[in-house]
N, C-alpha and C. Protein backbone atom coordinates (compact mmCIF):
# COMPACT_ATOMS: atom_id res chain seq x y z
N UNK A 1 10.50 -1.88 9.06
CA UNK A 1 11.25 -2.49 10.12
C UNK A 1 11.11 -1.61 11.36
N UNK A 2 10.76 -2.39 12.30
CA UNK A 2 10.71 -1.43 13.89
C UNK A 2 11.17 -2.15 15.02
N UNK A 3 12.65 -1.44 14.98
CA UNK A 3 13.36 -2.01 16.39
C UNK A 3 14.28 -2.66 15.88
N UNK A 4 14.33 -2.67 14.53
CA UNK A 4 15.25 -4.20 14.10
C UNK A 4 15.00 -5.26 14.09
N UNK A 5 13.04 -5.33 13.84
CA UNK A 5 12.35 -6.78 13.69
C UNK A 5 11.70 -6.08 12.30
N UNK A 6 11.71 -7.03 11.37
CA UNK A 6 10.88 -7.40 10.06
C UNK A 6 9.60 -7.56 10.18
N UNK A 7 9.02 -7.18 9.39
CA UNK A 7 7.42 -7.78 9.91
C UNK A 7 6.74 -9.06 8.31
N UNK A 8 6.31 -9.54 9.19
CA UNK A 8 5.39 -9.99 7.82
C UNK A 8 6.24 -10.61 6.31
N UNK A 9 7.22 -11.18 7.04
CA UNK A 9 8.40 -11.84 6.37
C UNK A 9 7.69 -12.93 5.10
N UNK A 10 6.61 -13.33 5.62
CA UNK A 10 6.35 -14.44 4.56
C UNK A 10 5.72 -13.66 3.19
N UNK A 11 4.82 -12.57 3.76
CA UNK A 11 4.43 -12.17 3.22
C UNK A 11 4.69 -11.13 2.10
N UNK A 12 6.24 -10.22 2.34
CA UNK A 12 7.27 -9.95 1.72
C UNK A 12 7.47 -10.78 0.49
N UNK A 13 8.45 -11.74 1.09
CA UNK A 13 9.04 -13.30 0.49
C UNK A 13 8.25 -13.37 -0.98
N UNK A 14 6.69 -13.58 0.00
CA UNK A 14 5.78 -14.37 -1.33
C UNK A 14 5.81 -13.12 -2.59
N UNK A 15 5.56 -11.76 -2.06
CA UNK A 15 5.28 -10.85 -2.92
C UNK A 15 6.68 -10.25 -4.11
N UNK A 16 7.56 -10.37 -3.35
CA UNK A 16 8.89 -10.44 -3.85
C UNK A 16 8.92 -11.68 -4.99
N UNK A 17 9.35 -12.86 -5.03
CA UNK A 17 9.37 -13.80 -5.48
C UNK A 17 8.09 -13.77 -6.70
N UNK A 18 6.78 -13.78 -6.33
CA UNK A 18 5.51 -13.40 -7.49
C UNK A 18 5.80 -12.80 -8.50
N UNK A 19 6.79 -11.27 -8.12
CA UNK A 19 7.13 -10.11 -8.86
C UNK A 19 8.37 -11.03 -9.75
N UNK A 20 9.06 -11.42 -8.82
CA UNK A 20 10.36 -11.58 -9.97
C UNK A 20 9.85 -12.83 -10.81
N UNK A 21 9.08 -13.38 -10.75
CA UNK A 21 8.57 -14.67 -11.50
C UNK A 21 7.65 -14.34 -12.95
N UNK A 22 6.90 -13.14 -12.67
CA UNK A 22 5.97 -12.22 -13.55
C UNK A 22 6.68 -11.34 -14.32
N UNK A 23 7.38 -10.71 -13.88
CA UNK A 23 8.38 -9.49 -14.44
C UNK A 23 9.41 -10.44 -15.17
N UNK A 24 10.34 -11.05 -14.73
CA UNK A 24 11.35 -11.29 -14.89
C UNK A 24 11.26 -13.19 -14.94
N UNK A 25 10.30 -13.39 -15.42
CA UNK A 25 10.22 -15.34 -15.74
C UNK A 25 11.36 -15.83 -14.46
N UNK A 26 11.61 -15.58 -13.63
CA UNK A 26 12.93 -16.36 -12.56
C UNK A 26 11.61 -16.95 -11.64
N UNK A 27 12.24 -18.21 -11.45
CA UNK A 27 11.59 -19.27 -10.75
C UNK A 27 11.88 -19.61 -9.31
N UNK A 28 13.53 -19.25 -8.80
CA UNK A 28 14.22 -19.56 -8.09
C UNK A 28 13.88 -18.97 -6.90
N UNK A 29 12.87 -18.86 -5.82
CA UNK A 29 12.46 -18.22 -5.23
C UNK A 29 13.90 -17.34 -3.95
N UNK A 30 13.63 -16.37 -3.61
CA UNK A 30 14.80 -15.61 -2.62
C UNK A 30 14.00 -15.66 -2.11
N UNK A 31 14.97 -15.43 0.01
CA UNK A 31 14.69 -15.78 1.04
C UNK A 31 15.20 -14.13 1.85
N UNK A 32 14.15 -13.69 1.63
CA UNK A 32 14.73 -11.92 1.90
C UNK A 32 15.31 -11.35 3.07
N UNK A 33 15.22 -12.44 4.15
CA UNK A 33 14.83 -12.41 5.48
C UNK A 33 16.47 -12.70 5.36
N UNK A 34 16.91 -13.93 4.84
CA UNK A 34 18.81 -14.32 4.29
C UNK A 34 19.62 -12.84 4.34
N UNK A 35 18.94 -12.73 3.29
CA UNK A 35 19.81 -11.35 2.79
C UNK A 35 19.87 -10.13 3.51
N UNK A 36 18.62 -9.63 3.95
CA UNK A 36 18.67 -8.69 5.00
C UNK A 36 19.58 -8.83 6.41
N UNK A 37 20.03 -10.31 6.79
CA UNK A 37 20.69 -10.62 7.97
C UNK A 37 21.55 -9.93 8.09
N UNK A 38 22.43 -9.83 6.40
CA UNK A 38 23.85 -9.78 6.07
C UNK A 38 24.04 -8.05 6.38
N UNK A 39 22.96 -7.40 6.48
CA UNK A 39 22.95 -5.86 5.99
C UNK A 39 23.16 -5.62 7.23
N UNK A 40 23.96 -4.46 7.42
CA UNK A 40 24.35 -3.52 7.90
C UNK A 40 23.78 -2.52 8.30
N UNK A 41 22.75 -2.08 9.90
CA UNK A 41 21.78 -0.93 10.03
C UNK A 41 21.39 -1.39 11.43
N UNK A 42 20.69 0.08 11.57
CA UNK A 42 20.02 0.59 12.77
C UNK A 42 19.26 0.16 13.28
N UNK A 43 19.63 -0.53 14.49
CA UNK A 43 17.93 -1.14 15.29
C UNK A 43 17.27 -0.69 15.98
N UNK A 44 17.60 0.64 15.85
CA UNK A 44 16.52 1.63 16.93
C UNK A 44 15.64 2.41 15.92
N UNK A 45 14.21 2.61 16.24
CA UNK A 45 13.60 3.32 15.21
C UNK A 45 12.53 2.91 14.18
N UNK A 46 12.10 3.54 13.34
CA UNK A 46 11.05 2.37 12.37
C UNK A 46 11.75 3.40 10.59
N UNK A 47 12.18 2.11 9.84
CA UNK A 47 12.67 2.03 8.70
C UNK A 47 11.60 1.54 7.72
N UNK A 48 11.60 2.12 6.43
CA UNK A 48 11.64 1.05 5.25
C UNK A 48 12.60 1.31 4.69
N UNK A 49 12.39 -0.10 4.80
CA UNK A 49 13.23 -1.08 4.16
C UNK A 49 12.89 -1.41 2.30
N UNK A 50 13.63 -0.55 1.35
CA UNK A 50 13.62 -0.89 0.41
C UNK A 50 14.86 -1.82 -0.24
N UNK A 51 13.89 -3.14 -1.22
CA UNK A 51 15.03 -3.62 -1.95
C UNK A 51 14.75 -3.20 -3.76
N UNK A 52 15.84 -3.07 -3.93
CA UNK A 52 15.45 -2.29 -5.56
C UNK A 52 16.16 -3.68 -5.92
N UNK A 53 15.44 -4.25 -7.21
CA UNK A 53 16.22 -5.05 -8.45
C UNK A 53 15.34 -5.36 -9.40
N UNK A 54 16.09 -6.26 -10.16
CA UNK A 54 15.83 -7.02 -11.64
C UNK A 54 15.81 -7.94 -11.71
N UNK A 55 16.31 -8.77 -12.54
CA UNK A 55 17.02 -10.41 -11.99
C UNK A 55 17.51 -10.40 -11.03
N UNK A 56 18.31 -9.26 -10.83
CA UNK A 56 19.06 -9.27 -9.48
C UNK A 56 18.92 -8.39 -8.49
N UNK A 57 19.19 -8.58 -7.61
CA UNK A 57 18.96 -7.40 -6.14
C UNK A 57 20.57 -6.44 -6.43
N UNK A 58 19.48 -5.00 -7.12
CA UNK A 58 20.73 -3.82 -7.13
C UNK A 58 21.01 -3.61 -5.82
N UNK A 59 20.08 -3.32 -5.21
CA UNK A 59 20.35 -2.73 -3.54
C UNK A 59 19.47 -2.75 -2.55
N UNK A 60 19.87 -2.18 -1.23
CA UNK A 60 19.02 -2.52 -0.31
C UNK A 60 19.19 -1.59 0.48
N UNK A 61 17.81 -0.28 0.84
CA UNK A 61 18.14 1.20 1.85
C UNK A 61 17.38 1.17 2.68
N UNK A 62 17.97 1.45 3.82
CA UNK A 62 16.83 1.48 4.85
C UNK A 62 16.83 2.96 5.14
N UNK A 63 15.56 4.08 5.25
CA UNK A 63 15.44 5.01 5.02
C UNK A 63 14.00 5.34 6.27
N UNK A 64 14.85 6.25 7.28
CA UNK A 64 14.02 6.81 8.28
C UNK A 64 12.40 7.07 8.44
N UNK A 65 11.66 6.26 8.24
CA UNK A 65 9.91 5.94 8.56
C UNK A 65 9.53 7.00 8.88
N UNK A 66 8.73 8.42 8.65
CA UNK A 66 7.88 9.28 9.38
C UNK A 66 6.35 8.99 8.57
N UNK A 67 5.84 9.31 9.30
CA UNK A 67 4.12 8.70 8.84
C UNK A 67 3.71 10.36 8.56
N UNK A 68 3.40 10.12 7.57
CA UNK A 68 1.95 11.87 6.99
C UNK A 68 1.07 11.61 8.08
N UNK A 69 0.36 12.86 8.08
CA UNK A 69 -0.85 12.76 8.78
C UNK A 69 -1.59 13.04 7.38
N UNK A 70 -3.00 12.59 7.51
CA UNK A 70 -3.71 12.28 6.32
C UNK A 70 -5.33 12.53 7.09
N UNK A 71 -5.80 13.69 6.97
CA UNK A 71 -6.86 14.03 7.40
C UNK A 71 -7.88 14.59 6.56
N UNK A 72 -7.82 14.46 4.84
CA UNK A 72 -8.31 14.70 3.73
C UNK A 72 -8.08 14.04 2.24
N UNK A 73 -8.87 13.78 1.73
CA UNK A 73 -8.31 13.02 0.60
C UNK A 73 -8.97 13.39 -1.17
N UNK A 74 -8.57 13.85 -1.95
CA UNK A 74 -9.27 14.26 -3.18
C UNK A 74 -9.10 13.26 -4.05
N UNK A 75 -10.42 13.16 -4.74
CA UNK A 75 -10.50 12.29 -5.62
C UNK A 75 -10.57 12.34 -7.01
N UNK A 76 -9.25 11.42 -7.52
CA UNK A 76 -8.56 11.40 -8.60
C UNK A 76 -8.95 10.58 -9.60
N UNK A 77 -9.64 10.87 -10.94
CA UNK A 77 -9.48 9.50 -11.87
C UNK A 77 -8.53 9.65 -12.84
N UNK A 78 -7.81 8.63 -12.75
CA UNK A 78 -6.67 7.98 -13.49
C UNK A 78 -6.55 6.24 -13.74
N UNK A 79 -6.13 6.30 -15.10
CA UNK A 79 -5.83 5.11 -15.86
C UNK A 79 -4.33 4.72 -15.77
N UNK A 80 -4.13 4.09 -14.34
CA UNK A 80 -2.68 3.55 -13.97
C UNK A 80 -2.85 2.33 -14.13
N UNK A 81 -1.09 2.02 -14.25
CA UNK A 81 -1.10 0.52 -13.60
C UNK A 81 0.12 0.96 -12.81
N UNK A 82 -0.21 -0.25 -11.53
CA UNK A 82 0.64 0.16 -10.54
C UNK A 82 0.70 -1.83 -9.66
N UNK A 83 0.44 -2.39 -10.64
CA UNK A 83 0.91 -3.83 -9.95
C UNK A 83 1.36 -4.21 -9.17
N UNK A 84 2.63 -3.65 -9.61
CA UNK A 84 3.95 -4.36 -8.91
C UNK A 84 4.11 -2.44 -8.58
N UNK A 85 5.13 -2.76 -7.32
CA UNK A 85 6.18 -1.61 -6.56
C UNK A 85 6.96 -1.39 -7.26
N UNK A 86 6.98 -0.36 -8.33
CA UNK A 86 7.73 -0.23 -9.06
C UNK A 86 8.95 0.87 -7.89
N UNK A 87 10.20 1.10 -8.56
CA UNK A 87 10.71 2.41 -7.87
C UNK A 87 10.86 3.60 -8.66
N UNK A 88 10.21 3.55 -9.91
CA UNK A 88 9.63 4.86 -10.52
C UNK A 88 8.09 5.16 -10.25
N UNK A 89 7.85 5.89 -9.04
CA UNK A 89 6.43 6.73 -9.23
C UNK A 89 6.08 8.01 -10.03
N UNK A 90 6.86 8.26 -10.89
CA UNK A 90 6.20 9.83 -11.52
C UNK A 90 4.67 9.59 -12.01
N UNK A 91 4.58 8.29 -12.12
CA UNK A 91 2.84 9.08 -12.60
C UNK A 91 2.10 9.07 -11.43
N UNK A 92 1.70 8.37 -9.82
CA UNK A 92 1.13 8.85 -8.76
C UNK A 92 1.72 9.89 -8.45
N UNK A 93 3.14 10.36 -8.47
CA UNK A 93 3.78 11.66 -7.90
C UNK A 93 2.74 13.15 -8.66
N UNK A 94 2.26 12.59 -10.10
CA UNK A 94 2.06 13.44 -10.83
C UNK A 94 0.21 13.95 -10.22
N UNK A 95 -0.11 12.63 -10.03
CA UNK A 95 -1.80 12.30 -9.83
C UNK A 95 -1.69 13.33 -8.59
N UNK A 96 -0.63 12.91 -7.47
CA UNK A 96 -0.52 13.64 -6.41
C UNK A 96 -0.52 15.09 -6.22
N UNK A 97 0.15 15.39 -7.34
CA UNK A 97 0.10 16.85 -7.33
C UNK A 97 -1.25 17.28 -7.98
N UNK A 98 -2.32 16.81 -8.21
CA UNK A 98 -3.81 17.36 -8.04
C UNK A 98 -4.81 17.51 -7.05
N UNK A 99 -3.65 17.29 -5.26
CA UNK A 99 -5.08 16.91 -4.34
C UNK A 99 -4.89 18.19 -3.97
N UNK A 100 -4.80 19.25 -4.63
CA UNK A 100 -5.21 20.71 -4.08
C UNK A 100 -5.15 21.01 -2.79
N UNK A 101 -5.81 21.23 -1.62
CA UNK A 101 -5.49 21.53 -0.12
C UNK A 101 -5.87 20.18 0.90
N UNK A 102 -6.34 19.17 -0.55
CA UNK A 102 -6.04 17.92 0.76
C UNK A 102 -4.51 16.99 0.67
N UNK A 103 -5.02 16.19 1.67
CA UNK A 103 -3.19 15.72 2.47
C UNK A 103 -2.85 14.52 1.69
N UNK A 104 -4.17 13.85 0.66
CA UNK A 104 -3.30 12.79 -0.37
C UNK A 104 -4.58 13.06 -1.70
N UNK A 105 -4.68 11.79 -2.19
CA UNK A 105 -5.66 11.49 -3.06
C UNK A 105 -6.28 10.22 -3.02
N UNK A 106 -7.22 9.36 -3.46
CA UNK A 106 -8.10 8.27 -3.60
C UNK A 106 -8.15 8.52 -5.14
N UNK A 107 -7.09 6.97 -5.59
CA UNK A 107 -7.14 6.73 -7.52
C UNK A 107 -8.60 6.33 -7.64
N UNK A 108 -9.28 6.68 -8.34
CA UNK A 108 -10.72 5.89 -9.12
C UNK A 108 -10.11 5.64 -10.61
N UNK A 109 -9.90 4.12 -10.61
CA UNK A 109 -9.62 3.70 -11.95
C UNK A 109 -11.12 3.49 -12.51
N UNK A 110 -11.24 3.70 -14.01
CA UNK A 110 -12.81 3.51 -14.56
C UNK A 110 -13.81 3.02 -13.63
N UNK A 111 -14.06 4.10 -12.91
CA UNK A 111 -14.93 4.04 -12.06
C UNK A 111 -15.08 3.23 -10.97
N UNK A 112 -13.63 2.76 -10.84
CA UNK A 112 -13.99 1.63 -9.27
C UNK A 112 -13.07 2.68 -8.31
N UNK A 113 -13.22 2.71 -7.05
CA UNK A 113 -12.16 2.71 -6.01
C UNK A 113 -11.30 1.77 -5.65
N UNK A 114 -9.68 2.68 -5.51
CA UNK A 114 -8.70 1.61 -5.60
C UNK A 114 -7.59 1.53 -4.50
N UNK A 115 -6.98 2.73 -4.67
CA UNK A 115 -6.06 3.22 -3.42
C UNK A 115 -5.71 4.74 -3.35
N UNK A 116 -4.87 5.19 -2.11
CA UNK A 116 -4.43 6.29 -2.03
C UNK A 116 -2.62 6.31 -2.63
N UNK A 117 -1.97 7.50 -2.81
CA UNK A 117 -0.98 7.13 -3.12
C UNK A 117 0.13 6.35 -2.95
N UNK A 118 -0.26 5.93 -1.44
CA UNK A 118 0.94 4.83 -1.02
C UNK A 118 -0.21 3.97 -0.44
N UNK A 119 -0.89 3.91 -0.38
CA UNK A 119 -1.64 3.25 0.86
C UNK A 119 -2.66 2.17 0.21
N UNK A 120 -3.21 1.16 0.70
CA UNK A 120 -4.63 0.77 0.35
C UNK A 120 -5.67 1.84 1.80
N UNK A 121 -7.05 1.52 0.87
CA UNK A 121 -7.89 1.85 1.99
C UNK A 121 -8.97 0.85 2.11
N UNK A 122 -9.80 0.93 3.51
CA UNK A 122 -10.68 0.05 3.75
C UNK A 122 -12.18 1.11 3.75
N UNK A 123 -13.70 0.78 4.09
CA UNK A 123 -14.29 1.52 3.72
C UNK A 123 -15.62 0.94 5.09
N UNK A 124 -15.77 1.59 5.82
CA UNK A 124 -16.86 1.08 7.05
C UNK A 124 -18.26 0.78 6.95
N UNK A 125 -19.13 0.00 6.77
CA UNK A 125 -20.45 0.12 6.31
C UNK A 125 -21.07 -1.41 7.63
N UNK A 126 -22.04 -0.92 8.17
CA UNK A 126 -22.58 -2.38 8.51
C UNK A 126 -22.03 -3.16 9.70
N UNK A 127 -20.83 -2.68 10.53
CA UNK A 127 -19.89 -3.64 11.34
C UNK A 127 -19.18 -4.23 10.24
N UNK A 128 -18.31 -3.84 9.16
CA UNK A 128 -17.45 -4.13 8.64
C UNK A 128 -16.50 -3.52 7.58
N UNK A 129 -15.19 -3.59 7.67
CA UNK A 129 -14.53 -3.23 6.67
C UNK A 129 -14.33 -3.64 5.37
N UNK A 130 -14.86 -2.81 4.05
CA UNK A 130 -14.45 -3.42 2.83
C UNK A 130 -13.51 -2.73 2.00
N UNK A 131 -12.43 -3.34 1.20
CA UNK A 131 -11.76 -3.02 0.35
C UNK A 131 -12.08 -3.02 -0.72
N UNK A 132 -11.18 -2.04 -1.64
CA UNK A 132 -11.18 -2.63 -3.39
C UNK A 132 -10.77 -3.47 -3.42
N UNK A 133 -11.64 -4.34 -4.48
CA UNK A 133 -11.55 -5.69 -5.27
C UNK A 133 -10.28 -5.30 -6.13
N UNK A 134 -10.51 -4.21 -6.83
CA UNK A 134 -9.20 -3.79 -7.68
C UNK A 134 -8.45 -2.81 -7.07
N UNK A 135 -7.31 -3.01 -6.13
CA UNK A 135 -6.53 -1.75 -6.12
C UNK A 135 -5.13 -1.64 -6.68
N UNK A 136 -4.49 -1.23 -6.80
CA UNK A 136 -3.18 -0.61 -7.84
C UNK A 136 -2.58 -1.14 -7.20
N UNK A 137 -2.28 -1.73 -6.37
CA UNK A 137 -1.18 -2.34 -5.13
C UNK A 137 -2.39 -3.38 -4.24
N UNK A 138 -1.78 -4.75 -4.66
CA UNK A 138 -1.95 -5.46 -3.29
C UNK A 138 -0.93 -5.81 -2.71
N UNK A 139 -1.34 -5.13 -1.65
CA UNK A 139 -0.40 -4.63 -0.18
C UNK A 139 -0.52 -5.87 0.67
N UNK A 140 0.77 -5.98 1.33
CA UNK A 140 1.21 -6.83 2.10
C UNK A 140 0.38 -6.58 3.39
N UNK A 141 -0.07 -5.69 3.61
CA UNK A 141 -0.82 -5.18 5.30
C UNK A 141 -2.50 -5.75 4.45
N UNK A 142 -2.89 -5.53 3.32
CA UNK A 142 -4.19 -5.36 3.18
C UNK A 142 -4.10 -7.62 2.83
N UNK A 143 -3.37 -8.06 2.39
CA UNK A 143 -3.35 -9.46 2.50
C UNK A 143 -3.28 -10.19 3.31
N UNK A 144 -2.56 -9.51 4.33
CA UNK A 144 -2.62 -10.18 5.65
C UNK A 144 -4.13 -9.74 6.68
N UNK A 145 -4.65 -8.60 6.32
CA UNK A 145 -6.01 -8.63 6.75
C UNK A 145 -7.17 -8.89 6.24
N UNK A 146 -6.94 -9.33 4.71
CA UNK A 146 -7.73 -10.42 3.89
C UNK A 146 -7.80 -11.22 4.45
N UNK A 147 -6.47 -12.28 4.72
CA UNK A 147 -6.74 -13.53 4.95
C UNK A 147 -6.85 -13.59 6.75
N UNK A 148 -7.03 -12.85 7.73
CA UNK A 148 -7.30 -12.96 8.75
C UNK A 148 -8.73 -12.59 9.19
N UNK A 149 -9.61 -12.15 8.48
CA UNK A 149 -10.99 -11.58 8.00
C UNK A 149 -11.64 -10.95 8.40
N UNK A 150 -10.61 -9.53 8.86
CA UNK A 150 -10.76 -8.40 9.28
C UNK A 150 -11.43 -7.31 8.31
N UNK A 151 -11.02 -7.42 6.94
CA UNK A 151 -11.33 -6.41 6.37
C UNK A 151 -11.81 -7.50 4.78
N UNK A 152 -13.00 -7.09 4.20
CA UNK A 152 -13.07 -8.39 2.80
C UNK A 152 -13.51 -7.26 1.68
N UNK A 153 -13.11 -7.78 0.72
CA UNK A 153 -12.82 -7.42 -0.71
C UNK A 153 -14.60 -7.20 -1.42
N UNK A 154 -14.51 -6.33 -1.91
CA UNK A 154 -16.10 -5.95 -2.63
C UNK A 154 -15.48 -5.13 -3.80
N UNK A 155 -16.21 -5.25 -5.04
CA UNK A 155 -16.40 -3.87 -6.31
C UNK A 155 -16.92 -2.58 -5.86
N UNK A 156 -15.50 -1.98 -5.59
CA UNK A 156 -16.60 -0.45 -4.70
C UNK A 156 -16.27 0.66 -5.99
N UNK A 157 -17.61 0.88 -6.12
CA UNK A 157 -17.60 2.03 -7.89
C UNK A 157 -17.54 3.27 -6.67
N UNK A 158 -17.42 4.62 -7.70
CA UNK A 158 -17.46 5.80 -7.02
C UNK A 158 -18.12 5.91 -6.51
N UNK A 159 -19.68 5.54 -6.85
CA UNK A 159 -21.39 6.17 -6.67
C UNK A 159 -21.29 5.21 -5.29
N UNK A 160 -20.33 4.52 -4.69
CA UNK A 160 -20.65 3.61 -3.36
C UNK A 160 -20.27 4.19 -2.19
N UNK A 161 -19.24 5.06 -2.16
CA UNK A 161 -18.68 6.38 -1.59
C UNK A 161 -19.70 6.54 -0.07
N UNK A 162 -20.92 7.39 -0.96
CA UNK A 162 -21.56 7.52 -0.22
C UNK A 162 -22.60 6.52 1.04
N UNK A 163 -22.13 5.20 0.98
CA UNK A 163 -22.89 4.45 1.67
C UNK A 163 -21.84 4.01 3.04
N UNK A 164 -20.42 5.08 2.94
CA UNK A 164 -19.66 4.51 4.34
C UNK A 164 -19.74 5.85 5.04
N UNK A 165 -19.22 5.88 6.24
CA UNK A 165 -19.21 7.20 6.97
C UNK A 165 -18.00 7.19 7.45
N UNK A 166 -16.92 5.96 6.90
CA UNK A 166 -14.79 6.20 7.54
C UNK A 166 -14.66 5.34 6.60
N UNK A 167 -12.94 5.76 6.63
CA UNK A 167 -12.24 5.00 5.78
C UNK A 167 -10.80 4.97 6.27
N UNK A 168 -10.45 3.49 6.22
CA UNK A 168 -9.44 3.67 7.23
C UNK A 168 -8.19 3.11 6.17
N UNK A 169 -6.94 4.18 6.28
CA UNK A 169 -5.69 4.04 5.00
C UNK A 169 -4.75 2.95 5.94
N UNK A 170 -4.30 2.19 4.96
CA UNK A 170 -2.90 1.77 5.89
C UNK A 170 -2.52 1.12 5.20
N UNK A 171 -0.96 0.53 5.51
CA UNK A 171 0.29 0.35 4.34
C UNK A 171 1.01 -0.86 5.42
N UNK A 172 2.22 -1.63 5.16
CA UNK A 172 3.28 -2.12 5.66
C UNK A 172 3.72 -1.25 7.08
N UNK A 173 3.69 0.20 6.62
CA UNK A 173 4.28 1.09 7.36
C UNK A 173 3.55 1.51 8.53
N UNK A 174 1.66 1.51 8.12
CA UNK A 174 0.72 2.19 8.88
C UNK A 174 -0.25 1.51 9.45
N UNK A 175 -0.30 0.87 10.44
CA UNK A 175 -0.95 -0.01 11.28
C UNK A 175 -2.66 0.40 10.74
N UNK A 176 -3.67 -0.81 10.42
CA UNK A 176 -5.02 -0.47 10.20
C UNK A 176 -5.71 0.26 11.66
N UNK A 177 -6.10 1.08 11.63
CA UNK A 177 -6.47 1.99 12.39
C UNK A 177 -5.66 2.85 12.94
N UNK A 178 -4.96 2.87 12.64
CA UNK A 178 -3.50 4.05 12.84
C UNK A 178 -4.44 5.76 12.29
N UNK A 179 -4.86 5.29 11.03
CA UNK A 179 -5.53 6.34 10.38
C UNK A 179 -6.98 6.40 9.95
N UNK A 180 -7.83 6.86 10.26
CA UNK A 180 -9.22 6.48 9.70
C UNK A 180 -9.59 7.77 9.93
N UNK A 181 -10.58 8.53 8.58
CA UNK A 181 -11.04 9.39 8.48
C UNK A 181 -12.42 9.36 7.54
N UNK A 182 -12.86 10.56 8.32
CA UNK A 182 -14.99 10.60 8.00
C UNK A 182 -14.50 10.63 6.05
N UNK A 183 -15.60 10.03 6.18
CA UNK A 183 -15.72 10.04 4.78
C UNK A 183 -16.39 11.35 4.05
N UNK A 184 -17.13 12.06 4.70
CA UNK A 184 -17.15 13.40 4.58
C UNK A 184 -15.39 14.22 4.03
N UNK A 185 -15.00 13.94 4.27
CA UNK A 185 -13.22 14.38 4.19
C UNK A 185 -12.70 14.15 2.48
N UNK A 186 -13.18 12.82 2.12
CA UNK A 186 -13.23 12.63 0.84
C UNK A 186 -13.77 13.51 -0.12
N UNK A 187 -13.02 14.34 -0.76
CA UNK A 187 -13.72 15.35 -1.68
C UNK A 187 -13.38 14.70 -2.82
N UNK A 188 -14.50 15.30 -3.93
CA UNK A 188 -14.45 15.38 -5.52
C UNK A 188 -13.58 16.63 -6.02
């Protein structure tokens, strides 16, 4: 949230609703945009906005936005699942604590590229941006630049690494090109 505007409300909605339909068989779709009206908070500033629940919505925090700087990234293989937003991360928290003196990590699930710890990434080759086909999170920022056809979906294995020269991270939170770094930066 920035300023006390929502972004990307539908796109929330849909991802919200998917989750509780998959997780939790509920059919009844919620209107998040409703519920957030009712809440109580700060319109100066940039928030996330978390909603934690189950069947039901336990709660709802809005919690002061500062962006990492992210100018290195080590690369991690791990056998996650990370589907859905869960609000237990100990196993990326854990992955995280292996990027040694860089500022995040890049998951390689069996050999594909997927995401960074919060982030999706995109990958520069040609006049265009490509993503993982498989990443641990499809992100509300990386769907909305799917379907606007800014950035398109490819099988990127490790050994493909070497055919971009940037890679640009971004989240709900982190505008696409907010962050983009040489791919040189990407260590093993």
């Amino acid at each position: 949230m920035k300023d006390g505007i929502f972004e990307n409300m539908d796109l929330h909605n849909e991802r919200f609703n998917n989750s509780r339909k998959s997780l939790f068989n509920i059919n009844e779709p919620v209107a998040l945009e409703r519920i957030l009206e009712l809440k109580e908070y700060n319109k100066t500033g940039v928030f996330k906005c978390r909603v934690v629940y189950d069947q039901e919505i336990v709660k709802i925090e809005f919690v002061p936005y500062v962006r990492k700087q992210v100018h290195s990234l080590k690369i991690v293989s791990a056998e996650i699942d990370y589907a859905y937003k869960y609000e237990d991360r100990t196993n990326i928290n854990k992955l995280l604590e292996l990027r040694g003196n860089c500022d995040d990590i890049l998951i390689v699930k069996k050999g594909r590229l997927t995401d960074t710890s919060a982030a999706n990434i995109a990958f520069f080759d040609n006049g265009r941006w490509y993503t993982p086909l498989s990443p641990l999170l499809k992100g509300i920022k990386r769907e909305k630049l799917l379907r606007s056809k800014r950035i398109f979906e490819e099988d990127l294995m490790l050994r493909d690494l070497k055919r971009f020269k940037k890679a640009a991270i971004f989240s709900t939170m982190v505008e696409f090109g907010d962050i983009i770094i040489p791919v040189v930066n990407i260590l093993e």
